[in-house]
N, C-alpha and C. Protein backbone atom coordinates (compact mmCIF):
# COMPACT_ATOMS: atom_id res chain seq x y z
N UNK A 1 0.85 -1.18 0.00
CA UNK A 1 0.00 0.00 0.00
C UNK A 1 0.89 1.24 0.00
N UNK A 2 0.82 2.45 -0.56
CA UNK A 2 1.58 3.31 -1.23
C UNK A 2 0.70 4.50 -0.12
N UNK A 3 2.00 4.98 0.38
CA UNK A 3 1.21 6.06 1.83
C UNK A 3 0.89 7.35 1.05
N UNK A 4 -0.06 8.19 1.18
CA UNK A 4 0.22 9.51 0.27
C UNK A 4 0.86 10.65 1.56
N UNK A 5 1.67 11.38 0.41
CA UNK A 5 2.44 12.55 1.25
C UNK A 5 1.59 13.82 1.49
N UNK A 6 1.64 13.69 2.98
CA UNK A 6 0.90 14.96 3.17
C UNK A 6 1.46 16.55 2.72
N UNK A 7 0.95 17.39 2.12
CA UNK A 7 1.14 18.26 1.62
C UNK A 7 2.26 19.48 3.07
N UNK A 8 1.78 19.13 4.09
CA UNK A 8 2.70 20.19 4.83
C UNK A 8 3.06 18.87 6.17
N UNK A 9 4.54 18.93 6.34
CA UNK A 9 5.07 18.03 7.38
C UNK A 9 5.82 19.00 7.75
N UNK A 10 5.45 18.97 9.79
CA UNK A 10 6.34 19.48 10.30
C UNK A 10 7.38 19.09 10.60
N UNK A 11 8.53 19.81 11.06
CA UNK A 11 10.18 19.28 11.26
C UNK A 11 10.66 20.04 12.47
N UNK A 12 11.57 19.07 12.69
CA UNK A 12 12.64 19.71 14.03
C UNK A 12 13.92 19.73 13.47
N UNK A 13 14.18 21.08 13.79
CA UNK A 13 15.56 20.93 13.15
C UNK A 13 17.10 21.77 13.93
N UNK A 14 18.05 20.87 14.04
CA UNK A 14 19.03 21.67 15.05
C UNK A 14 20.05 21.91 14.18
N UNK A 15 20.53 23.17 14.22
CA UNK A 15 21.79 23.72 13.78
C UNK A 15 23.21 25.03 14.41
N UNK A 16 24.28 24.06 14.32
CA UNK A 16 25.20 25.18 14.90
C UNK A 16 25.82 25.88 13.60
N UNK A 17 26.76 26.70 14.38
CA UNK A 17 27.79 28.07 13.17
C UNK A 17 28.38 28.72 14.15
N UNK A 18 29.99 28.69 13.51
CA UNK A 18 30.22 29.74 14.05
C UNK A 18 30.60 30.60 13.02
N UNK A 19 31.23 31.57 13.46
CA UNK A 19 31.09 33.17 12.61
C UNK A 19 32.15 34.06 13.19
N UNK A 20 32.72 34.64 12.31
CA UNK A 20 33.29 36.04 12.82
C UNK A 20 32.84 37.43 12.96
N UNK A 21 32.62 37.89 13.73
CA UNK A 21 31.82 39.21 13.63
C UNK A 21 33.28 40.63 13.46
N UNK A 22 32.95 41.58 14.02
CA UNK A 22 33.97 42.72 14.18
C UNK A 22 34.80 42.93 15.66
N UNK A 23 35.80 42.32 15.23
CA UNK A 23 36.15 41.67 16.52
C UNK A 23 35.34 40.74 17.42
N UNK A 24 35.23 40.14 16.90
CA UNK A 24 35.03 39.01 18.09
C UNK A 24 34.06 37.61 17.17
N UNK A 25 34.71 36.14 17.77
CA UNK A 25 34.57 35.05 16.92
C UNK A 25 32.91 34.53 18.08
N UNK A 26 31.69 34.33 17.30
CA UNK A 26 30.67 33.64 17.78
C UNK A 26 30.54 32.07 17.87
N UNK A 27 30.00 31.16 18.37
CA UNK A 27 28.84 30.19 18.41
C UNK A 27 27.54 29.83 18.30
N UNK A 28 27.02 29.93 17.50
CA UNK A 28 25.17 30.07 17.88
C UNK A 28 25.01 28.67 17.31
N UNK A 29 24.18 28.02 18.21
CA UNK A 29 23.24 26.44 18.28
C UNK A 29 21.68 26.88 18.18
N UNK A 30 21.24 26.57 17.73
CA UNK A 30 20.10 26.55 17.60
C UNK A 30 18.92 25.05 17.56
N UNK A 31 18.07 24.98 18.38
CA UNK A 31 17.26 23.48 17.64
C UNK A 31 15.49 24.34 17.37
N UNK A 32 15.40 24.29 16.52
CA UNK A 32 13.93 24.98 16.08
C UNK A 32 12.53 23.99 15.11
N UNK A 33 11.53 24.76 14.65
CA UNK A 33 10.58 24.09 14.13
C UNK A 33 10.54 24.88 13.11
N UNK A 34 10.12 24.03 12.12
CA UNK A 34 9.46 24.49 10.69
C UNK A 34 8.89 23.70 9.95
N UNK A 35 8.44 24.08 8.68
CA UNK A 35 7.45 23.68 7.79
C UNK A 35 7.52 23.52 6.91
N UNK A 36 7.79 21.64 6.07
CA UNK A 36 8.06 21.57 5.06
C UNK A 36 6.11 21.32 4.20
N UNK A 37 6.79 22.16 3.30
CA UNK A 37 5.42 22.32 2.31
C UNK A 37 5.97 22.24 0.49
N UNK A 38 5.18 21.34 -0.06
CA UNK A 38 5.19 21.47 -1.50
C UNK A 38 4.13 21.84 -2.59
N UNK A 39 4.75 22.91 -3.31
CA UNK A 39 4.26 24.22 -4.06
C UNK A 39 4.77 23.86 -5.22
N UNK A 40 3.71 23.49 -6.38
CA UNK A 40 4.16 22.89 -7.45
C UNK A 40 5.16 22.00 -7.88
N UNK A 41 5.65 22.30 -8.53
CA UNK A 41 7.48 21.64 -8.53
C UNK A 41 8.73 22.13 -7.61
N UNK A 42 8.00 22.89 -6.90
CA UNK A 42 9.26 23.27 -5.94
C UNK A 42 8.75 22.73 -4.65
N UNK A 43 9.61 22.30 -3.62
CA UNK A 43 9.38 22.04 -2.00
C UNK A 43 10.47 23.46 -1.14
N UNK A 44 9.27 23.87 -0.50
CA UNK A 44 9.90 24.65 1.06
C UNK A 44 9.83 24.33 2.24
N UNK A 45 11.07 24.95 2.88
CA UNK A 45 10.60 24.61 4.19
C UNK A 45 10.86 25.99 4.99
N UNK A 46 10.21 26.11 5.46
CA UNK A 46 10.35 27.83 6.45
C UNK A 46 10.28 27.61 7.73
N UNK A 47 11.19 28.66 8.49
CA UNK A 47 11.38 28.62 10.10
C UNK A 47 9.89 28.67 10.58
N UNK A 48 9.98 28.36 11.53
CA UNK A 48 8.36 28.56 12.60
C UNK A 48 9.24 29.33 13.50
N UNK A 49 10.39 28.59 13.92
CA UNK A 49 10.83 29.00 15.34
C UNK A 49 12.20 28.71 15.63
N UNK A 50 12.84 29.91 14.99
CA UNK A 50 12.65 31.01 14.73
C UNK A 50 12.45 31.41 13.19
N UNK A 51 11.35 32.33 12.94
CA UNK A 51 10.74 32.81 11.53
C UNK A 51 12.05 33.55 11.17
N UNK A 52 11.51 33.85 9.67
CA UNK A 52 12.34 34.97 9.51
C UNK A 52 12.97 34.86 8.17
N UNK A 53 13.28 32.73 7.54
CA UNK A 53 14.18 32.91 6.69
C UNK A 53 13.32 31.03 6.44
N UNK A 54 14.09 31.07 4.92
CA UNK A 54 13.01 29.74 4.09
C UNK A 54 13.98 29.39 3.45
N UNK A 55 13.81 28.32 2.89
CA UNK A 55 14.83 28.03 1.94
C UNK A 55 14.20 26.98 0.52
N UNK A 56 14.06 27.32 -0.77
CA UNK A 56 13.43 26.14 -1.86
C UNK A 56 14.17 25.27 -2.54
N UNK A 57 13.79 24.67 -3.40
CA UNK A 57 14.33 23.71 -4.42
C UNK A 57 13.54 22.92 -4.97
N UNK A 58 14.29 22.08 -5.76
CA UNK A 58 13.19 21.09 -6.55
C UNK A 58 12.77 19.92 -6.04
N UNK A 59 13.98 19.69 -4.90
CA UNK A 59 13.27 18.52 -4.11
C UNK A 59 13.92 18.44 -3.07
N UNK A 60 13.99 17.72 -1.78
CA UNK A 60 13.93 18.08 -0.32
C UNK A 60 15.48 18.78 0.14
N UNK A 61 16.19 17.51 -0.89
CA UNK A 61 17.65 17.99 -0.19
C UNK A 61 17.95 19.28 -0.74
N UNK A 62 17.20 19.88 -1.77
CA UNK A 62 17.97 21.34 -2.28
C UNK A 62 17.48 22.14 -1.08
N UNK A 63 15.73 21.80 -1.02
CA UNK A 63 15.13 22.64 -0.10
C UNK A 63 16.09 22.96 1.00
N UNK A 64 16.23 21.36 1.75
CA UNK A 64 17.42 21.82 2.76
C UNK A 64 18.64 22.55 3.00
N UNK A 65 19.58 22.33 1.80
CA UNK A 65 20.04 23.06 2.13
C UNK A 65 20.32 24.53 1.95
N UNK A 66 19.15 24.73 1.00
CA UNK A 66 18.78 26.55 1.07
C UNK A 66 18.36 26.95 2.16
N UNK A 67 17.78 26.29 3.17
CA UNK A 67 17.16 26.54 4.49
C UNK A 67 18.38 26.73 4.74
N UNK A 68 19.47 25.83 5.03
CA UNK A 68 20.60 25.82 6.14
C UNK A 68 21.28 27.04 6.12
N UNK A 69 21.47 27.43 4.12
CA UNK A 69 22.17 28.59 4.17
C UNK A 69 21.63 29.82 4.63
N UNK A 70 20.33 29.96 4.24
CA UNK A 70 19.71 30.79 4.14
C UNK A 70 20.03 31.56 6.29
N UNK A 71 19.58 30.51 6.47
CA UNK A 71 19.85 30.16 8.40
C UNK A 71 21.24 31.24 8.27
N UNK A 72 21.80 30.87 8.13
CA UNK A 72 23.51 31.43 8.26
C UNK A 72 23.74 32.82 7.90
N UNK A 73 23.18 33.09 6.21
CA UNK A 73 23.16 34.17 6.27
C UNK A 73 22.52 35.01 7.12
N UNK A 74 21.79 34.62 7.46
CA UNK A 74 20.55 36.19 8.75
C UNK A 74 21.93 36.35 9.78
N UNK A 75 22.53 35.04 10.07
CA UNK A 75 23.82 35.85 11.04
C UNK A 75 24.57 35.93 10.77
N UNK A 76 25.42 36.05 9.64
CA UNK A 76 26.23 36.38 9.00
C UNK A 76 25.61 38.48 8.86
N UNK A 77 24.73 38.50 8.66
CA UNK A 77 24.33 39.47 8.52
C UNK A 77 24.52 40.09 9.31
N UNK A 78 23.97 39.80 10.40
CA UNK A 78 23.75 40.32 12.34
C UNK A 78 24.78 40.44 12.62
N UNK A 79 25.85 39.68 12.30
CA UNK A 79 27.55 39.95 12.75
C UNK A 79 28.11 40.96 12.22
N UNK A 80 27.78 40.97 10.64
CA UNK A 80 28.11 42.00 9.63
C UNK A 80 27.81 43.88 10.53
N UNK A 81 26.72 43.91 11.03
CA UNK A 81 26.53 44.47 11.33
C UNK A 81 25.99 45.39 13.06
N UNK A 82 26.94 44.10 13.70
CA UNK A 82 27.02 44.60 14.68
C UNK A 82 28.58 44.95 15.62
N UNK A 83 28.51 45.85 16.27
CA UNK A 83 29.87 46.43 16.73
C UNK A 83 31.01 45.70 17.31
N UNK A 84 29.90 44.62 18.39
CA UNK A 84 30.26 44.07 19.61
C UNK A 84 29.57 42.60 19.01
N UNK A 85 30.29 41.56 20.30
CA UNK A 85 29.65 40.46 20.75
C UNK A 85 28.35 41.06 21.53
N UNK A 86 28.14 42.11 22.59
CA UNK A 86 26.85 42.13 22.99
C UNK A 86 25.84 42.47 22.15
N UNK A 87 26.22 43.91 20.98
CA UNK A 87 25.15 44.06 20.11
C UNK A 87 24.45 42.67 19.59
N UNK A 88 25.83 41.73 18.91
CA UNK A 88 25.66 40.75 17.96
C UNK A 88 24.51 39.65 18.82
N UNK A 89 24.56 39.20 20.56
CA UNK A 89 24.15 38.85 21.27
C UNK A 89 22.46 38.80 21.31
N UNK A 90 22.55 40.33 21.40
CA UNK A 90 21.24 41.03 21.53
C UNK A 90 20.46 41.04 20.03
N UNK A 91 21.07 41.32 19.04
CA UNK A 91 20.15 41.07 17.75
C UNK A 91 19.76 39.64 17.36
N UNK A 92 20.67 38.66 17.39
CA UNK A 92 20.80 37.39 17.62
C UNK A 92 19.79 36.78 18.34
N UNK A 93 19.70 37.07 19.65
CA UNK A 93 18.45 36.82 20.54
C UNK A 93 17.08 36.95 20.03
N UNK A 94 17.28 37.95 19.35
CA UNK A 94 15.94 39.01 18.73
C UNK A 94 15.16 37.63 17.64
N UNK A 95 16.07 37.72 17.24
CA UNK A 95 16.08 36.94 15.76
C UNK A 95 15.79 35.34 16.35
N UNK A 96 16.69 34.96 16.78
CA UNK A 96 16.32 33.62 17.61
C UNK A 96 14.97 33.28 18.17
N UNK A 97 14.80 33.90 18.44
CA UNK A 97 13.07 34.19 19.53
C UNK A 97 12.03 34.20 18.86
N UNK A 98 12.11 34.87 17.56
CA UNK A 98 11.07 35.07 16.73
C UNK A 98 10.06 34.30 16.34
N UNK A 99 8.82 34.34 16.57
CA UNK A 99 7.98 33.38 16.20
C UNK A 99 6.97 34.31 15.27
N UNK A 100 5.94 33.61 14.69
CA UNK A 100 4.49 34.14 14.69
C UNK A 100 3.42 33.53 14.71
N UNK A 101 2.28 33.53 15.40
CA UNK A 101 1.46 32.90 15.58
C UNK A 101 0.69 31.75 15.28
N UNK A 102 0.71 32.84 13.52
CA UNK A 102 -0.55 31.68 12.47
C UNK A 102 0.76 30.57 11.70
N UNK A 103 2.22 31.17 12.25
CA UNK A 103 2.86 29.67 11.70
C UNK A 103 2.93 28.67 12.46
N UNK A 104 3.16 29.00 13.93
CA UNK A 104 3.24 28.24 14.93
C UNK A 104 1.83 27.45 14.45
N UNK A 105 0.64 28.28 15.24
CA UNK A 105 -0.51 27.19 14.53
C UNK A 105 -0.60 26.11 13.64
N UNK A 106 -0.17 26.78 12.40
CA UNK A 106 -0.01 25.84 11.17
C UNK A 106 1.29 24.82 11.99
N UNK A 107 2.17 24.68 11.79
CA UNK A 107 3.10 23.81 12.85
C UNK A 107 2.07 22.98 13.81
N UNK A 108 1.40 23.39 14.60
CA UNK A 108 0.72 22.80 15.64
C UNK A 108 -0.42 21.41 14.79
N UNK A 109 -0.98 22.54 13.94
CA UNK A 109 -2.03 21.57 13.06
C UNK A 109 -1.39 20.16 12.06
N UNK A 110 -0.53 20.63 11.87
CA UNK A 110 0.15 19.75 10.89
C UNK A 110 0.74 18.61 11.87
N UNK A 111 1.31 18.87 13.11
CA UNK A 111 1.78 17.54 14.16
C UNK A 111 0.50 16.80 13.94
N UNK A 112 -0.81 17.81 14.09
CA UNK A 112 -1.96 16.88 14.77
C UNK A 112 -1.79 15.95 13.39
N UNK A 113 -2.03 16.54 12.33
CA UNK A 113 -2.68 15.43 10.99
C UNK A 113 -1.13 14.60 10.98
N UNK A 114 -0.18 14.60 11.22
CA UNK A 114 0.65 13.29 11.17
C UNK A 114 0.43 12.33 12.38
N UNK A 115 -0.01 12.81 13.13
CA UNK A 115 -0.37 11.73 14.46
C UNK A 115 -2.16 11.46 14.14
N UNK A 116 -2.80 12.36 13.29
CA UNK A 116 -4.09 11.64 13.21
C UNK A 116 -3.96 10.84 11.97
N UNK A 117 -3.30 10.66 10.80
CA UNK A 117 -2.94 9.70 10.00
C UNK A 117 -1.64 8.42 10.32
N UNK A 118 -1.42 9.23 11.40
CA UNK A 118 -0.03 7.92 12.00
C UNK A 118 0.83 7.89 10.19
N UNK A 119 1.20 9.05 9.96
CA UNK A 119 1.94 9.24 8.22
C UNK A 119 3.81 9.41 9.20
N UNK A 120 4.06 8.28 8.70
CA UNK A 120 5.82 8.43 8.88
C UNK A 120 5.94 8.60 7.39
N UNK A 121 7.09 9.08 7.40
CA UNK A 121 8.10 9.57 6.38
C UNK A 121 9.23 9.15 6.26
N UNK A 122 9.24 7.70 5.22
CA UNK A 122 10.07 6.72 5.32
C UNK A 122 11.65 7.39 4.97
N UNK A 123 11.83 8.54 4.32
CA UNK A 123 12.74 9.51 4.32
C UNK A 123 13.83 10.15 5.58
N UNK A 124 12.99 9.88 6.34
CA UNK A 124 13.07 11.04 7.73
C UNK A 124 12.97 10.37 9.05
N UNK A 125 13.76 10.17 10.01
CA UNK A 125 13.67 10.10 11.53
C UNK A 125 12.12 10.52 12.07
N UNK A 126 11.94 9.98 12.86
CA UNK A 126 11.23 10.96 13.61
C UNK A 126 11.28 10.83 14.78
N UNK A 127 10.47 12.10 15.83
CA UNK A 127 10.86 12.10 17.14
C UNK A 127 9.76 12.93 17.34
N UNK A 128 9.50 12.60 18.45
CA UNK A 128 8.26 13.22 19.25
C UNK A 128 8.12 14.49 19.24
N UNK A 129 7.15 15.66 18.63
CA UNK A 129 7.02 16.67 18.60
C UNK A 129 7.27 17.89 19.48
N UNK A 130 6.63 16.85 20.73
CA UNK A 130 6.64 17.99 21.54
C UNK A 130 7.91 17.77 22.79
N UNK A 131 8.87 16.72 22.49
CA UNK A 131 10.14 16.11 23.46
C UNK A 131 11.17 17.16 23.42
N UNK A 132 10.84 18.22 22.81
CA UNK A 132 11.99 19.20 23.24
C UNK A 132 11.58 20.52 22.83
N UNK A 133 11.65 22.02 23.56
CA UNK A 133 11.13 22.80 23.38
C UNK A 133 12.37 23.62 22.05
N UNK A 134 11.93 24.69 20.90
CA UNK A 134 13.03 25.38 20.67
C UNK A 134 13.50 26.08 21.70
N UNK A 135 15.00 25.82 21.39
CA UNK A 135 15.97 27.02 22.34
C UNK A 135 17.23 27.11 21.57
N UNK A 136 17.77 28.08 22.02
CA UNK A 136 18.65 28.86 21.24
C UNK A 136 19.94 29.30 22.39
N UNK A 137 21.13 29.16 21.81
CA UNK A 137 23.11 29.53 22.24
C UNK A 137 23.48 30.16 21.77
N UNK A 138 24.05 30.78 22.31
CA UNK A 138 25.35 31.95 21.96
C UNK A 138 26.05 32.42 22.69
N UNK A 139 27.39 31.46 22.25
CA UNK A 139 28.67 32.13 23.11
C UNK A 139 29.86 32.66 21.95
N UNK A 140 30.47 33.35 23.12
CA UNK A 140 31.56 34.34 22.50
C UNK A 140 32.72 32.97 22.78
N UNK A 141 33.38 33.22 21.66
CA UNK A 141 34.16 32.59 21.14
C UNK A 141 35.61 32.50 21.19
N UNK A 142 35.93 34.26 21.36
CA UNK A 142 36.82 35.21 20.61
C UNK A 142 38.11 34.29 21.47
N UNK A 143 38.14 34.05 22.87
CA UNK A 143 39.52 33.84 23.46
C UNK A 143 39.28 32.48 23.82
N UNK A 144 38.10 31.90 23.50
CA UNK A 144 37.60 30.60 24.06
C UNK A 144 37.77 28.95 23.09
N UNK A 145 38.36 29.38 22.39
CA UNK A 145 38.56 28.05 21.64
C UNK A 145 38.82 26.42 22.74
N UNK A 146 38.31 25.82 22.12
CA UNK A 146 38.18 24.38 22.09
C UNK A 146 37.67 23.41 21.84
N UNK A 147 38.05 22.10 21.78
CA UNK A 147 37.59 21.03 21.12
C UNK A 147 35.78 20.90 21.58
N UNK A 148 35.65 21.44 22.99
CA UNK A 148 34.42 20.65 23.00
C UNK A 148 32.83 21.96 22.49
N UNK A 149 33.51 23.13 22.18
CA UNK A 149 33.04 24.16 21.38
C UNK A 149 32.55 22.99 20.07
N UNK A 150 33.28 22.15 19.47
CA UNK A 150 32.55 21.35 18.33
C UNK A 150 30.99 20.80 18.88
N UNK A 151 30.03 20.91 17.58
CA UNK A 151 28.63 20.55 17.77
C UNK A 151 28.38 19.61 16.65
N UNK A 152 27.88 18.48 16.42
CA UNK A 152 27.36 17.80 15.39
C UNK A 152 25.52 18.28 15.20
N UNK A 153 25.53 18.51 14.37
CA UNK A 153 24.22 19.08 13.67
C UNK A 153 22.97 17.87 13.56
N UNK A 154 22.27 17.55 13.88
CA UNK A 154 21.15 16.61 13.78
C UNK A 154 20.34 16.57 12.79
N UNK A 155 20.44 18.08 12.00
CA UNK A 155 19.67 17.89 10.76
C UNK A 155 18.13 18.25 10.69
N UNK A 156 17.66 17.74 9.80
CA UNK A 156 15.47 17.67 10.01
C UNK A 156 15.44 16.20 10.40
N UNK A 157 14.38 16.73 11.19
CA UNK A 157 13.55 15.12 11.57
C UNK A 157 12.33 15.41 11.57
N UNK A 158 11.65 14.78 11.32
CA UNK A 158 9.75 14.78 11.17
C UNK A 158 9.23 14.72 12.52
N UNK A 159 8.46 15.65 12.54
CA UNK A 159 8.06 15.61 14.32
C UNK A 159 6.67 14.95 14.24
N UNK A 160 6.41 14.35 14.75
CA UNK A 160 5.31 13.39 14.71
C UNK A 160 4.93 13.37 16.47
């Protein structure tokens, strides 16, 4: 029996970076939610949490990793343009935090219809939707080097 793909699957997705700002070297971790959706011949997936930045393609893995970059640039940006590690801190935060409502919702609705169709995504991990809240890191870097500063990235997983 041939499962059909639901048109919007939510995801969990964790990602680190670091970065150089103006004077001073960052860390930011992030684990957040978003929304993969397919729109003709193209698939997206856009932040929920934190909003702000999307990424497309023709099929999942491009999607992904336009998301990833896309992710990087907003702080690449924020670094670009901030003085300090605290500015960079504080916009960072800003940006990190960001939600909006009717995506969250949509996010919320879309867990329900993969747990009311019990639809895995033979593609994709999955892990319990609600087993970890987004949250968001950032440390200064600049004099702090070390090995355990390394993060392995987890990627998307289908939150079910």
């Amino acid at each position: 029996m041939t499962q059909v793909q639901l048109p919007t699957l939510p995801l969990l997705f964790s990602f680190s970076q670091i970065l150089l700002g103006n004077g001073f070297v960052a860390g930011v971790r992030v684990c957040g939610r978003a929304l993969l959706e397919h729109e003709d011949e193209a698939v997206w997936i856009s932040g929920v949490k934190p909003v702000g930045f999307a990424g497309g393609g023709n099929d999942r893995a491009a999607a992904f990793i336009d998301f990833r970059k896309n992710w990087a640039a907003v702080l690449f940006d924020i670094a670009a343009d901030s003085a300090s590690f605290a500015e960079f801190e504080a916009q960072c935060s800003s940006f990190l935090a960001a939600s909006e409502e009717h995506l969250t919702s949509d996010w919320v609705q879309a867990v329900s219809e993969v747990r009311r169709t019990k639809y895995r995504d033979p593609s994709l991990p999955s892990q319990d939707a609600y087993s970890k809240q987004p949250w968001f890191k950032i440390d200064e870097l600049t004099q702090h080097y070390s090995a355990d500063k390394n993060d392995v990235e987890a990627g998307l997983l289908a939150a079910a």
